[in-house]
C-alpha atoms as a PDB file:
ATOM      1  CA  UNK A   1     -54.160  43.587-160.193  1.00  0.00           C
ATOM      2  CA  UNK A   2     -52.425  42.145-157.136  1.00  0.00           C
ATOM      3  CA  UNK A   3     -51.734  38.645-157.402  1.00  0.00           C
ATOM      4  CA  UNK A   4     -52.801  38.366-153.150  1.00  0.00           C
ATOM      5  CA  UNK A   5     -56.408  39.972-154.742  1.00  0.00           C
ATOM      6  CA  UNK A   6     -57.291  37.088-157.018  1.00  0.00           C
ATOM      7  CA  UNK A   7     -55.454  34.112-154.843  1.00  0.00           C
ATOM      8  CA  UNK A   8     -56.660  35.406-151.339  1.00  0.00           C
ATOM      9  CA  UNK A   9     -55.011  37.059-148.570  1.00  0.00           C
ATOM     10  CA  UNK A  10     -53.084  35.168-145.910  1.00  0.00           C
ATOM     11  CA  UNK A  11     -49.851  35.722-143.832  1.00  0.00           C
ATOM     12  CA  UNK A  12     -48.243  32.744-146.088  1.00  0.00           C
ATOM     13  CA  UNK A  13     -49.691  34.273-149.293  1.00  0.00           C
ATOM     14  CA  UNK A  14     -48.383  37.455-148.162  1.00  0.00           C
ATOM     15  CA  UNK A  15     -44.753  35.797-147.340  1.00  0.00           C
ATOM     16  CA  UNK A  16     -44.510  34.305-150.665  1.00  0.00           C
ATOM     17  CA  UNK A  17     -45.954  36.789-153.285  1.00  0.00           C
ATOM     18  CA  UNK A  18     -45.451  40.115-151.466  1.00  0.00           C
ATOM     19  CA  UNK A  19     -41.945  39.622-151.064  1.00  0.00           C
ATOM     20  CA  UNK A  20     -41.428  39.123-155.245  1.00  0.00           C
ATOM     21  CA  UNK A  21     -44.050  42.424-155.514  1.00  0.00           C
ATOM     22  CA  UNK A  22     -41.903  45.373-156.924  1.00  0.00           C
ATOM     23  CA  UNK A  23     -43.489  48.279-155.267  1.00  0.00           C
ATOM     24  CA  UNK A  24     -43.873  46.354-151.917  1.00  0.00           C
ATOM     25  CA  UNK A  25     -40.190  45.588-151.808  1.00  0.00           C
ATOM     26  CA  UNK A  26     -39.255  49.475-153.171  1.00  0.00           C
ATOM     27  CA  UNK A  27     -41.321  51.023-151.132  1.00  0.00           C
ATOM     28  CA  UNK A  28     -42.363  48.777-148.209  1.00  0.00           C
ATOM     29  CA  UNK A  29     -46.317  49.566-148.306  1.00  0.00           C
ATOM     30  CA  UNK A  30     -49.202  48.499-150.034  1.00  0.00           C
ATOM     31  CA  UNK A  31     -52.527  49.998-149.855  1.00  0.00           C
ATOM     32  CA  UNK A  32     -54.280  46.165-150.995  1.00  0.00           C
ATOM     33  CA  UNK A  33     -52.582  44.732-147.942  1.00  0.00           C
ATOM     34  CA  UNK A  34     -53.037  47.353-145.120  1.00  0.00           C
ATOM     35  CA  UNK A  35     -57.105  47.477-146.212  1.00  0.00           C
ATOM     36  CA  UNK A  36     -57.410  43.845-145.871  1.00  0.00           C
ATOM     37  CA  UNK A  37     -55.116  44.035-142.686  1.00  0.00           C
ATOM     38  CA  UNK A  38     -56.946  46.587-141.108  1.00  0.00           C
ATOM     39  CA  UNK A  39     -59.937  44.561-142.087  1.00  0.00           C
ATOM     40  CA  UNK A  40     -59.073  41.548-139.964  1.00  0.00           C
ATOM     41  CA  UNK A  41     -57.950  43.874-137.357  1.00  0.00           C
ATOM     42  CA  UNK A  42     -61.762  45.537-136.764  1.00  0.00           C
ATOM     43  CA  UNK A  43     -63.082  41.812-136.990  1.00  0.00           C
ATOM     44  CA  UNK A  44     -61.159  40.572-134.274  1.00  0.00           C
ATOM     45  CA  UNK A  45     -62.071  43.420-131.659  1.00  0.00           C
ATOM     46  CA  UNK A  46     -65.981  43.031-132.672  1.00  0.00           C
ATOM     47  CA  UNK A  47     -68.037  42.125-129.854  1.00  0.00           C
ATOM     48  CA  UNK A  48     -69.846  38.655-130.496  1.00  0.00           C
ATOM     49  CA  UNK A  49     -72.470  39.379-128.457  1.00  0.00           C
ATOM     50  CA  UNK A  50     -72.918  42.646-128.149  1.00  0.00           C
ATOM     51  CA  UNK A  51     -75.191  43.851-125.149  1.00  0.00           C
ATOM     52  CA  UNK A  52     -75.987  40.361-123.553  1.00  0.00           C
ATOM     53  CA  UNK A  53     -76.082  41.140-119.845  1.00  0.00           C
ATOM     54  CA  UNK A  54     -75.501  37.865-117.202  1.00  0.00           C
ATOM     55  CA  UNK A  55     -79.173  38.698-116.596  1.00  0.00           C
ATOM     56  CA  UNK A  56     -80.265  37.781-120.066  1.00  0.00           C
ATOM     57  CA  UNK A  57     -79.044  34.194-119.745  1.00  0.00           C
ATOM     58  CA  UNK A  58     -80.761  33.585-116.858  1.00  0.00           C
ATOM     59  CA  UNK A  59     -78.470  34.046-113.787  1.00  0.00           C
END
């Protein structure tokens, strides 16, 4: 198991433990990180409020 799985991801976790990770320094990719990565990514561009027209709140 990934150490960043059972501590939690963040960019400093990332910095500091993927950096000592053997295959992410051979290779340069991990599958763990670009899954929670493109996690975060969809999260951001979600729509808060999805379909709330100026009408709906009353203007």
């Amino acid at each position: 198991m990934c150490i960043i799985e059972s501590i939690g991801y963040s960019e400093k976790n990332k910095m500091i433990y993927c950096t000592e990770c053997i295959i992410f320094r051979k290779t340069g990719k991990c599958e763990y990180l670009k899954y929670i990565e493109s996690k975060i990514r969809v999260g951001l561009t979600k729509d808060p409020h999805p379909g709330i027209m100026a009408d709906d709140c009353g203007f």
